[in-house]
PDB file of N, CA and C in Angstrom:
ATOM      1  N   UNK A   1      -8.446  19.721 -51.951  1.00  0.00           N
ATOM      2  CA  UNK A   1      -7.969  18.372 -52.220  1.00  0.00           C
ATOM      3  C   UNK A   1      -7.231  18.270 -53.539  1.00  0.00           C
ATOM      4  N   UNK A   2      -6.987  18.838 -54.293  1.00  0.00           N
ATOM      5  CA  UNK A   2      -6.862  19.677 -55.333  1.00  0.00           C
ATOM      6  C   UNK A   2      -5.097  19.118 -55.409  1.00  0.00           C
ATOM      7  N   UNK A   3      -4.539  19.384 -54.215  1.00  0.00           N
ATOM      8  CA  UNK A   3      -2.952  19.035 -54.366  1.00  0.00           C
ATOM      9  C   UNK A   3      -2.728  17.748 -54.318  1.00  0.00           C
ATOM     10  N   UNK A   4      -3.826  16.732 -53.942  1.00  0.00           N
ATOM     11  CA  UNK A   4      -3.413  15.203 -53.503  1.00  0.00           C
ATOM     12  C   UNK A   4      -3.176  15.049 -55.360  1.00  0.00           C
ATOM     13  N   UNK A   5      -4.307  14.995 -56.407  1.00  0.00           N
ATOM     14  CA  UNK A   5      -4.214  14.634 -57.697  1.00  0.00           C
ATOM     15  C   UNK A   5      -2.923  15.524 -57.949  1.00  0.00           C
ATOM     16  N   UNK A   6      -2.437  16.612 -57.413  1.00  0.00           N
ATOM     17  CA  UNK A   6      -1.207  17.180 -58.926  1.00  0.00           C
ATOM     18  C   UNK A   6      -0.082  16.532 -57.858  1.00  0.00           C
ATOM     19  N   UNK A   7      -0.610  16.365 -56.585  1.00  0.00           N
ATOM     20  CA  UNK A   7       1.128  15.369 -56.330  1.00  0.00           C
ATOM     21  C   UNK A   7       1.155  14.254 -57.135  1.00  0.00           C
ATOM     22  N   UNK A   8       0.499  13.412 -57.249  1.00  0.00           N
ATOM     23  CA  UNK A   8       0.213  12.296 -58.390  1.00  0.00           C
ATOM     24  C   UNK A   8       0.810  12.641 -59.429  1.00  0.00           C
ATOM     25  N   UNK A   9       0.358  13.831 -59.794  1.00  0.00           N
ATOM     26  CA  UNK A   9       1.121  14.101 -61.519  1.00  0.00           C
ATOM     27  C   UNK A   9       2.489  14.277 -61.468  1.00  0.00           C
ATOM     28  N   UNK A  10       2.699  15.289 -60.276  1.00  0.00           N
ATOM     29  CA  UNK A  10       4.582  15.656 -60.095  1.00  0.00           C
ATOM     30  C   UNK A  10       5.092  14.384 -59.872  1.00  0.00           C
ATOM     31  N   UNK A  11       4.474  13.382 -58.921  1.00  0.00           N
ATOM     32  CA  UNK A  11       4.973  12.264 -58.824  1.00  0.00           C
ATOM     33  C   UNK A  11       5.722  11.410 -59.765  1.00  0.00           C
ATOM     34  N   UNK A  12       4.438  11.471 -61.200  1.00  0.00           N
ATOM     35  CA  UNK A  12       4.687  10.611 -62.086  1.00  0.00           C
ATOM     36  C   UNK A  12       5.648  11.929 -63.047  1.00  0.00           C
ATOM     37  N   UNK A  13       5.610  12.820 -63.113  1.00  0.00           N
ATOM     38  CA  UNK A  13       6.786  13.297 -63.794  1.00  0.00           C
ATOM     39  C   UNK A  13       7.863  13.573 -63.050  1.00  0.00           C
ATOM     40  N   UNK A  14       8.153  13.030 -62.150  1.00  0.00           N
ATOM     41  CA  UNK A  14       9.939  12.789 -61.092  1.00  0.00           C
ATOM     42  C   UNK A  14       9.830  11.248 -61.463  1.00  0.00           C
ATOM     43  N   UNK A  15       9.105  10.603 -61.347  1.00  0.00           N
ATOM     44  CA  UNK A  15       9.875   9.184 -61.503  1.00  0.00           C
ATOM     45  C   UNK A  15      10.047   8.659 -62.727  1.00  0.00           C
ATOM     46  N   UNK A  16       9.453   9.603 -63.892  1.00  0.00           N
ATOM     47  CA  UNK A  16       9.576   9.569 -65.415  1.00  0.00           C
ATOM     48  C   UNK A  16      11.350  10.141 -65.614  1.00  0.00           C
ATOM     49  N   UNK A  17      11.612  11.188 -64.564  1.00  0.00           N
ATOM     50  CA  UNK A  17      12.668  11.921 -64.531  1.00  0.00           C
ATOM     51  C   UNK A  17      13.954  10.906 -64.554  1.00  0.00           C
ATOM     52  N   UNK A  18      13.770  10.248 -63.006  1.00  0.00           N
ATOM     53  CA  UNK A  18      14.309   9.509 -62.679  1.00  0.00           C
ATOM     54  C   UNK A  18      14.574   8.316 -63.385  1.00  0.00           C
ATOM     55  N   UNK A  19      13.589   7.491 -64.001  1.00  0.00           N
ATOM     56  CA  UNK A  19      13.652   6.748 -65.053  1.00  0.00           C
ATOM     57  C   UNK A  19      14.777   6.578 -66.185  1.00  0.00           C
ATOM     58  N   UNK A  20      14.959   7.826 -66.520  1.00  0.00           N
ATOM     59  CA  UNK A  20      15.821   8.448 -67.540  1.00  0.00           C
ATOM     60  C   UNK A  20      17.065   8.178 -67.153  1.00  0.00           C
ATOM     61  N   UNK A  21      17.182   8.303 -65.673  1.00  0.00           N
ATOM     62  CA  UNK A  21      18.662   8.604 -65.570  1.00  0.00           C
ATOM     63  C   UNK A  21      19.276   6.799 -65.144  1.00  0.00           C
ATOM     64  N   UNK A  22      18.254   5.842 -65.639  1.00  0.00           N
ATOM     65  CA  UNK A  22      18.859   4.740 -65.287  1.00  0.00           C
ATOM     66  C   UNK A  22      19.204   3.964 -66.185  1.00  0.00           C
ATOM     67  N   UNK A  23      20.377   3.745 -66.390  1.00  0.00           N
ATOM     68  CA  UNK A  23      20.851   3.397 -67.712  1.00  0.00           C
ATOM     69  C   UNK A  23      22.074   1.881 -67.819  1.00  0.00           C
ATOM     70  N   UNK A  24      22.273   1.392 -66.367  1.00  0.00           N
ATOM     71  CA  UNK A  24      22.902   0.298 -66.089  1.00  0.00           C
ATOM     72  C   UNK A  24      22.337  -0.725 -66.163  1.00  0.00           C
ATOM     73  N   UNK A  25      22.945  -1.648 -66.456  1.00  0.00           N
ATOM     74  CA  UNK A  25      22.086  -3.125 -66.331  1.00  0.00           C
ATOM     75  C   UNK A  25      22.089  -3.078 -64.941  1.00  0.00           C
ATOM     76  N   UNK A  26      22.645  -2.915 -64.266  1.00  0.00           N
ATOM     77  CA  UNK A  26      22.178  -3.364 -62.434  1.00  0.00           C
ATOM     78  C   UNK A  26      20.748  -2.425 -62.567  1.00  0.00           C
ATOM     79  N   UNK A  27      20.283  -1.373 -63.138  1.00  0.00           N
ATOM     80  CA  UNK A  27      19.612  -0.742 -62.181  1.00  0.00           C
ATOM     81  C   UNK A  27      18.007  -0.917 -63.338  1.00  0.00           C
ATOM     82  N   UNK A  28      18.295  -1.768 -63.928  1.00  0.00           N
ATOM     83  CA  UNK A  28      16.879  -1.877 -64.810  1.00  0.00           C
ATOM     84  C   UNK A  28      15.994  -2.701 -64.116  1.00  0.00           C
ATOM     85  N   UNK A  29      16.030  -3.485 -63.304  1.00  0.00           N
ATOM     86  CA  UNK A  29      15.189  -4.005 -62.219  1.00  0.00           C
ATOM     87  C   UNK A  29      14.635  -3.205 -61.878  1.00  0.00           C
ATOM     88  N   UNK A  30      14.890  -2.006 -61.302  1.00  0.00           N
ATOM     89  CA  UNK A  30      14.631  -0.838 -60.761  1.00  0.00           C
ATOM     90  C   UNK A  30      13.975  -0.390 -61.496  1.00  0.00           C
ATOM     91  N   UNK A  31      14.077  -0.046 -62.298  1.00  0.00           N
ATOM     92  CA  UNK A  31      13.015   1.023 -63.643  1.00  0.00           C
ATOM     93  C   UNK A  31      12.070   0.129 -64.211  1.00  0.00           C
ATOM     94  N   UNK A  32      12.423  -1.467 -64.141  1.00  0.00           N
ATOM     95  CA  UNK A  32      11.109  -2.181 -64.794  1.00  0.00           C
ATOM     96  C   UNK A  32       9.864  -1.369 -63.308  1.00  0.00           C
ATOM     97  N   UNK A  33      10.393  -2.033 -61.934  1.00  0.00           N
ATOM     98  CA  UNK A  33       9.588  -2.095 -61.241  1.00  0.00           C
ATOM     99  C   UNK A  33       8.590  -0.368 -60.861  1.00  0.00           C
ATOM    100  N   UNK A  34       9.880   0.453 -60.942  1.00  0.00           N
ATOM    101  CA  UNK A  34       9.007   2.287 -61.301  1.00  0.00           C
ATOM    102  C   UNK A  34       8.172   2.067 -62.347  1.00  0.00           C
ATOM    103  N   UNK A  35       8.244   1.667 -63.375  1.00  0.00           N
ATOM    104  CA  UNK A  35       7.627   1.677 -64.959  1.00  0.00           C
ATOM    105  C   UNK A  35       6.346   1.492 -64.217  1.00  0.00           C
ATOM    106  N   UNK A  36       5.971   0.046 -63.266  1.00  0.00           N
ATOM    107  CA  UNK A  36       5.119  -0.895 -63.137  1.00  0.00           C
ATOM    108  C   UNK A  36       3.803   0.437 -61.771  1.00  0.00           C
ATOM    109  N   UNK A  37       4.988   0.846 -61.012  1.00  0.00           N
ATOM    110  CA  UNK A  37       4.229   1.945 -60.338  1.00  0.00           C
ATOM    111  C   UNK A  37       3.555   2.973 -61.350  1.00  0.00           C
ATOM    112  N   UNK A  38       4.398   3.311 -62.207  1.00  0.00           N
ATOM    113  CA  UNK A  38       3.587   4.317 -62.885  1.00  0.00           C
ATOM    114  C   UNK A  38       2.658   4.666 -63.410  1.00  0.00           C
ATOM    115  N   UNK A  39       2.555   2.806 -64.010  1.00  0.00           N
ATOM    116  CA  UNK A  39       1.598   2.738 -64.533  1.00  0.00           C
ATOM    117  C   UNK A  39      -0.090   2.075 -64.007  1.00  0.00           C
ATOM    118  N   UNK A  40       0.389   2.267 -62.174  1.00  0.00           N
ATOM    119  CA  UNK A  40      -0.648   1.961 -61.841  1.00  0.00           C
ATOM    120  C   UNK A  40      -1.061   3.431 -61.263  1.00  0.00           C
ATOM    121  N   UNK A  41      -0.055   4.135 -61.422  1.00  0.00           N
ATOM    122  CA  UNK A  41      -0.982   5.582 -60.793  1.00  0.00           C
ATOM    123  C   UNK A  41      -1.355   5.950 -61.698  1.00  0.00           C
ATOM    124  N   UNK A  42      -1.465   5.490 -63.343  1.00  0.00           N
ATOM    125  CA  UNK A  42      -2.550   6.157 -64.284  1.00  0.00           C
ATOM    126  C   UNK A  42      -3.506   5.111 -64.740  1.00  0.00           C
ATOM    127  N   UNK A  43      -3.462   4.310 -64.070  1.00  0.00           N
ATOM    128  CA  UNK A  43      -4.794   3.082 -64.180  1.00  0.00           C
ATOM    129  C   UNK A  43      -5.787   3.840 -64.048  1.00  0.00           C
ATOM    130  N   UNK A  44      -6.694   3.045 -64.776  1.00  0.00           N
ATOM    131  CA  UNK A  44      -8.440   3.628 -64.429  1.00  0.00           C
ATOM    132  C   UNK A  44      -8.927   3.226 -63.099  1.00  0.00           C
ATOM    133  N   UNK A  45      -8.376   2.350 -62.306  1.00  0.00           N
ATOM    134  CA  UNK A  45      -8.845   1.874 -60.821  1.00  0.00           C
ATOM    135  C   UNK A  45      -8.206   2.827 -60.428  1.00  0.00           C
ATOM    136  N   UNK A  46      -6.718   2.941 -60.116  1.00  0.00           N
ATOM    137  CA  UNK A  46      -6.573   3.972 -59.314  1.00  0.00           C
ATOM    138  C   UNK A  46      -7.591   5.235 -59.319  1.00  0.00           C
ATOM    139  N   UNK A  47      -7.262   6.164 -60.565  1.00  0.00           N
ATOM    140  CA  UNK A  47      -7.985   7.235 -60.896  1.00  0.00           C
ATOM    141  C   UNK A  47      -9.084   7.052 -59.906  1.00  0.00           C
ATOM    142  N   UNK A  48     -10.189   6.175 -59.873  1.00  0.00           N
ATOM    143  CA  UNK A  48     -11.067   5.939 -59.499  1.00  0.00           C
ATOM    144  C   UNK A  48     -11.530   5.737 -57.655  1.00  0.00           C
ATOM    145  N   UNK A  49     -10.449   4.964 -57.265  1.00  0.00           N
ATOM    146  CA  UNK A  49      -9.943   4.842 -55.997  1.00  0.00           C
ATOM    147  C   UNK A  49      -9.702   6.629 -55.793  1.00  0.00           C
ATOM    148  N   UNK A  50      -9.075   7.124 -56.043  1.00  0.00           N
ATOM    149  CA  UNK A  50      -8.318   8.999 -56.198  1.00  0.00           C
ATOM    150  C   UNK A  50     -10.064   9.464 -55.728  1.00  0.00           C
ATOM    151  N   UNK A  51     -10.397   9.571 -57.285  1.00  0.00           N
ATOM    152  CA  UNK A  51     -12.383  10.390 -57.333  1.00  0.00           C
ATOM    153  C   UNK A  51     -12.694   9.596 -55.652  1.00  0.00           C
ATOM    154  N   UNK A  52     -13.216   8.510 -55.552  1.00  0.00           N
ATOM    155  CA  UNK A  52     -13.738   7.839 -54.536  1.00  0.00           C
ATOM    156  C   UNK A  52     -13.234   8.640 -52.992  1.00  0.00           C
ATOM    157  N   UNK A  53     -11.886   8.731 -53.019  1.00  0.00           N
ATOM    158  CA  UNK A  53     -10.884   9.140 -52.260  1.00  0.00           C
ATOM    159  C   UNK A  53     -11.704  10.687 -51.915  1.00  0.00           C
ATOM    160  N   UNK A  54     -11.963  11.022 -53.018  1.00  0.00           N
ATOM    161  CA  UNK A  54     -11.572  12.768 -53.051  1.00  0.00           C
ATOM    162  C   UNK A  54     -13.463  12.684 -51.918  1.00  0.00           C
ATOM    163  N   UNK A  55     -14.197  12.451 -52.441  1.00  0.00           N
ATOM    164  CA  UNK A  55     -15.526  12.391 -52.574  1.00  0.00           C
ATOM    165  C   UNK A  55     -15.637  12.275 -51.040  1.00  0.00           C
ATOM    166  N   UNK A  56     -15.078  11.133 -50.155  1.00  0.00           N
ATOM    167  CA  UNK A  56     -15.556  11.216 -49.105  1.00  0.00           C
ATOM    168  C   UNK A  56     -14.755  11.811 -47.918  1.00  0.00           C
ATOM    169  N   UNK A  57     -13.443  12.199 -48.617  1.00  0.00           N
ATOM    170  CA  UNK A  57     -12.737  13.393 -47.845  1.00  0.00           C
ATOM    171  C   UNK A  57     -13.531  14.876 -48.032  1.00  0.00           C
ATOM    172  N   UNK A  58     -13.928  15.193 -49.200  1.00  0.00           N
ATOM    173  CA  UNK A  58     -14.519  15.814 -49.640  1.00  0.00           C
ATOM    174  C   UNK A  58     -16.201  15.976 -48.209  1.00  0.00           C
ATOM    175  N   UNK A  59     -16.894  15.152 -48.332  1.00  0.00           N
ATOM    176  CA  UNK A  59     -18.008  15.225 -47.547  1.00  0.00           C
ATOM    177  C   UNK A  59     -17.593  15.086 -46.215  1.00  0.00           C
ATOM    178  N   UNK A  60     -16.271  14.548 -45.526  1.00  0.00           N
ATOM    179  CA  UNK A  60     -16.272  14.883 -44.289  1.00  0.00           C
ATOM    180  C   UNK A  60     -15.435  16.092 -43.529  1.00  0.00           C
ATOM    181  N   UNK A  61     -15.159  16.853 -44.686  1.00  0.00           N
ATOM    182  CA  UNK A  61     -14.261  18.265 -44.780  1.00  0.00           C
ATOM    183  C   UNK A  61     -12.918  17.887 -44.317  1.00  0.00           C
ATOM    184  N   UNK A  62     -12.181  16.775 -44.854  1.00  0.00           N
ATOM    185  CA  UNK A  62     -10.667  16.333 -44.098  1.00  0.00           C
ATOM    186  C   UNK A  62     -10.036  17.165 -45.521  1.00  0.00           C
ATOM    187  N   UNK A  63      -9.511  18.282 -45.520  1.00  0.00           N
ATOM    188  CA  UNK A  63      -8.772  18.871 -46.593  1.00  0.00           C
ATOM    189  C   UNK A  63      -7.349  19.065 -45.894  1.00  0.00           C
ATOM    190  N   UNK A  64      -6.586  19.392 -45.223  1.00  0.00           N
ATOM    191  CA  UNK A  64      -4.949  19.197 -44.559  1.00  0.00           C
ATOM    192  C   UNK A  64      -4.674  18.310 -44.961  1.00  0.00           C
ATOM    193  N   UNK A  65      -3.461  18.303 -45.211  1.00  0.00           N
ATOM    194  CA  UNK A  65      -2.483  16.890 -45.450  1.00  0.00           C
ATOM    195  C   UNK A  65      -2.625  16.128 -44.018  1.00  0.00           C
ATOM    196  N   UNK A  66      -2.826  16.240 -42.922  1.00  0.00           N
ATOM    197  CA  UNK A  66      -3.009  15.455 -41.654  1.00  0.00           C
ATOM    198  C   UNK A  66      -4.341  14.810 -41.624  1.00  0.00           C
ATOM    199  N   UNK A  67      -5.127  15.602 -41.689  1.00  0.00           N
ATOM    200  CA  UNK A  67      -6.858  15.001 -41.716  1.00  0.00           C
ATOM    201  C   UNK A  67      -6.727  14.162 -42.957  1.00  0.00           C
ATOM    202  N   UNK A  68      -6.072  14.326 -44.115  1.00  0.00           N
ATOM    203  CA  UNK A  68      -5.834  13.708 -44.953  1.00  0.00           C
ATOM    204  C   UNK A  68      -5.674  11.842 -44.861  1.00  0.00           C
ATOM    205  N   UNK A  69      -4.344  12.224 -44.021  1.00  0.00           N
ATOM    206  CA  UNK A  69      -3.800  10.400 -43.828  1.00  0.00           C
ATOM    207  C   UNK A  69      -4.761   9.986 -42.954  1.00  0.00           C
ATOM    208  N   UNK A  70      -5.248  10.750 -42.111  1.00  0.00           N
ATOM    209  CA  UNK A  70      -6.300  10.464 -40.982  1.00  0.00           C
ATOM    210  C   UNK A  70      -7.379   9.458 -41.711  1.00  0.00           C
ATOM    211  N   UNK A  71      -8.105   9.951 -42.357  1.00  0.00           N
ATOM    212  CA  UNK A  71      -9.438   9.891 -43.493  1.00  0.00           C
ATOM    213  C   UNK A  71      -8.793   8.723 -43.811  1.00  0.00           C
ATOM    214  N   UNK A  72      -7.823   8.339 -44.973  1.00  0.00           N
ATOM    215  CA  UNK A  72      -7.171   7.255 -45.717  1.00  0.00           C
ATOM    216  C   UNK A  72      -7.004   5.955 -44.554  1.00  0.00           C
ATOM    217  N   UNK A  73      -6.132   6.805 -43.324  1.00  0.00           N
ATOM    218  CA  UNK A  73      -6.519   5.239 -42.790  1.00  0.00           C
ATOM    219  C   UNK A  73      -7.776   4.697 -41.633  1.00  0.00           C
ATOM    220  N   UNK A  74      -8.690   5.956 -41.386  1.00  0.00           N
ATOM    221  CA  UNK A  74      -9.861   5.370 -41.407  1.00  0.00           C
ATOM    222  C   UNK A  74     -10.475   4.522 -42.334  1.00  0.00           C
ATOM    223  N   UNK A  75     -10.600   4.714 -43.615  1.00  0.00           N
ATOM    224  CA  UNK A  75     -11.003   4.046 -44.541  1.00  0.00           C
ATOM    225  C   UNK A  75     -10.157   2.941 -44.677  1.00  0.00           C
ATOM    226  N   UNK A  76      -8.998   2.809 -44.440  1.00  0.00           N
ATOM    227  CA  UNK A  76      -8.385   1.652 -44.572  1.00  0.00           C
ATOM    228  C   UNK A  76      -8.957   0.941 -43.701  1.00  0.00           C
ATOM    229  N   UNK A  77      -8.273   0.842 -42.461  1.00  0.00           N
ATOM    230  CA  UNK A  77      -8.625   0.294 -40.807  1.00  0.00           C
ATOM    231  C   UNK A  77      -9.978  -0.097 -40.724  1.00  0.00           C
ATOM    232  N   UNK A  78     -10.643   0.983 -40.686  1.00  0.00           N
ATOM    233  CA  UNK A  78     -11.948   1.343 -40.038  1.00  0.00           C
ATOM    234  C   UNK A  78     -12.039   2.406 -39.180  1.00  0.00           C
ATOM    235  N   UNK A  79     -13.061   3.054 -39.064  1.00  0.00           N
ATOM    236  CA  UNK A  79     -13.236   3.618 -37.484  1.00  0.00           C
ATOM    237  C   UNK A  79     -14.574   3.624 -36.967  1.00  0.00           C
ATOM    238  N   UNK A  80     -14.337   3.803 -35.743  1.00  0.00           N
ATOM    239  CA  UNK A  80     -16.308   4.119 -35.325  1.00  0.00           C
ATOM    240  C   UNK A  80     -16.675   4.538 -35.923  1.00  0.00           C
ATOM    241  N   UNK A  81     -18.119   4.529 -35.986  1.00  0.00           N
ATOM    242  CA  UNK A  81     -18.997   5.806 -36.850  1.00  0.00           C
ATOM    243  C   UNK A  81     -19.429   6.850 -35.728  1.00  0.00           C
ATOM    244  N   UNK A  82     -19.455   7.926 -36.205  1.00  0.00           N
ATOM    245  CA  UNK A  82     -20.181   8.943 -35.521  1.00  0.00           C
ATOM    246  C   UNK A  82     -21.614   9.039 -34.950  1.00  0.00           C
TER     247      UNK A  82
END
């Protein structure tokens, strides 16, 4: 599970990237609203939501990127229980 947190990080260092390269008044709307993502993928809720995340993917062995979204939107949705 290990790659879900460092996509997070590459994430936030491409849109830090990207950030950079916006330098128009048309496109600062745009970079306020990235800024505003960014800074919720280093919130302490998120983080926390992430651990929470990891923990019960973790105990039901969903490690693939497929079992992955699976897990996320069970937990979203719902699903039966076993």
């Amino acid at each position: 599970l290990g790659f879900f947190f460092l996509d997070t990080d590459r994430a936030l260092v491409l849109l830090e990237e990207y950030c950079k390269k916006l330098r128009k008044p048309e496109e600062q709307q745009l970079k306020k609203a990235i800024r505003k993502v960014m800074g919720i993928f280093r919130s302490s809720l998120f983080q926390a939501l992430l651990g929470s995340f990891k923990k019960k993917a973790t105990r039901h062995g969903t490690t693939s990127h497929t079992s992955m979204r699976a897990a996320l939107a069970c937990d979203v949705l719902g699903c039966p229980k076993d």
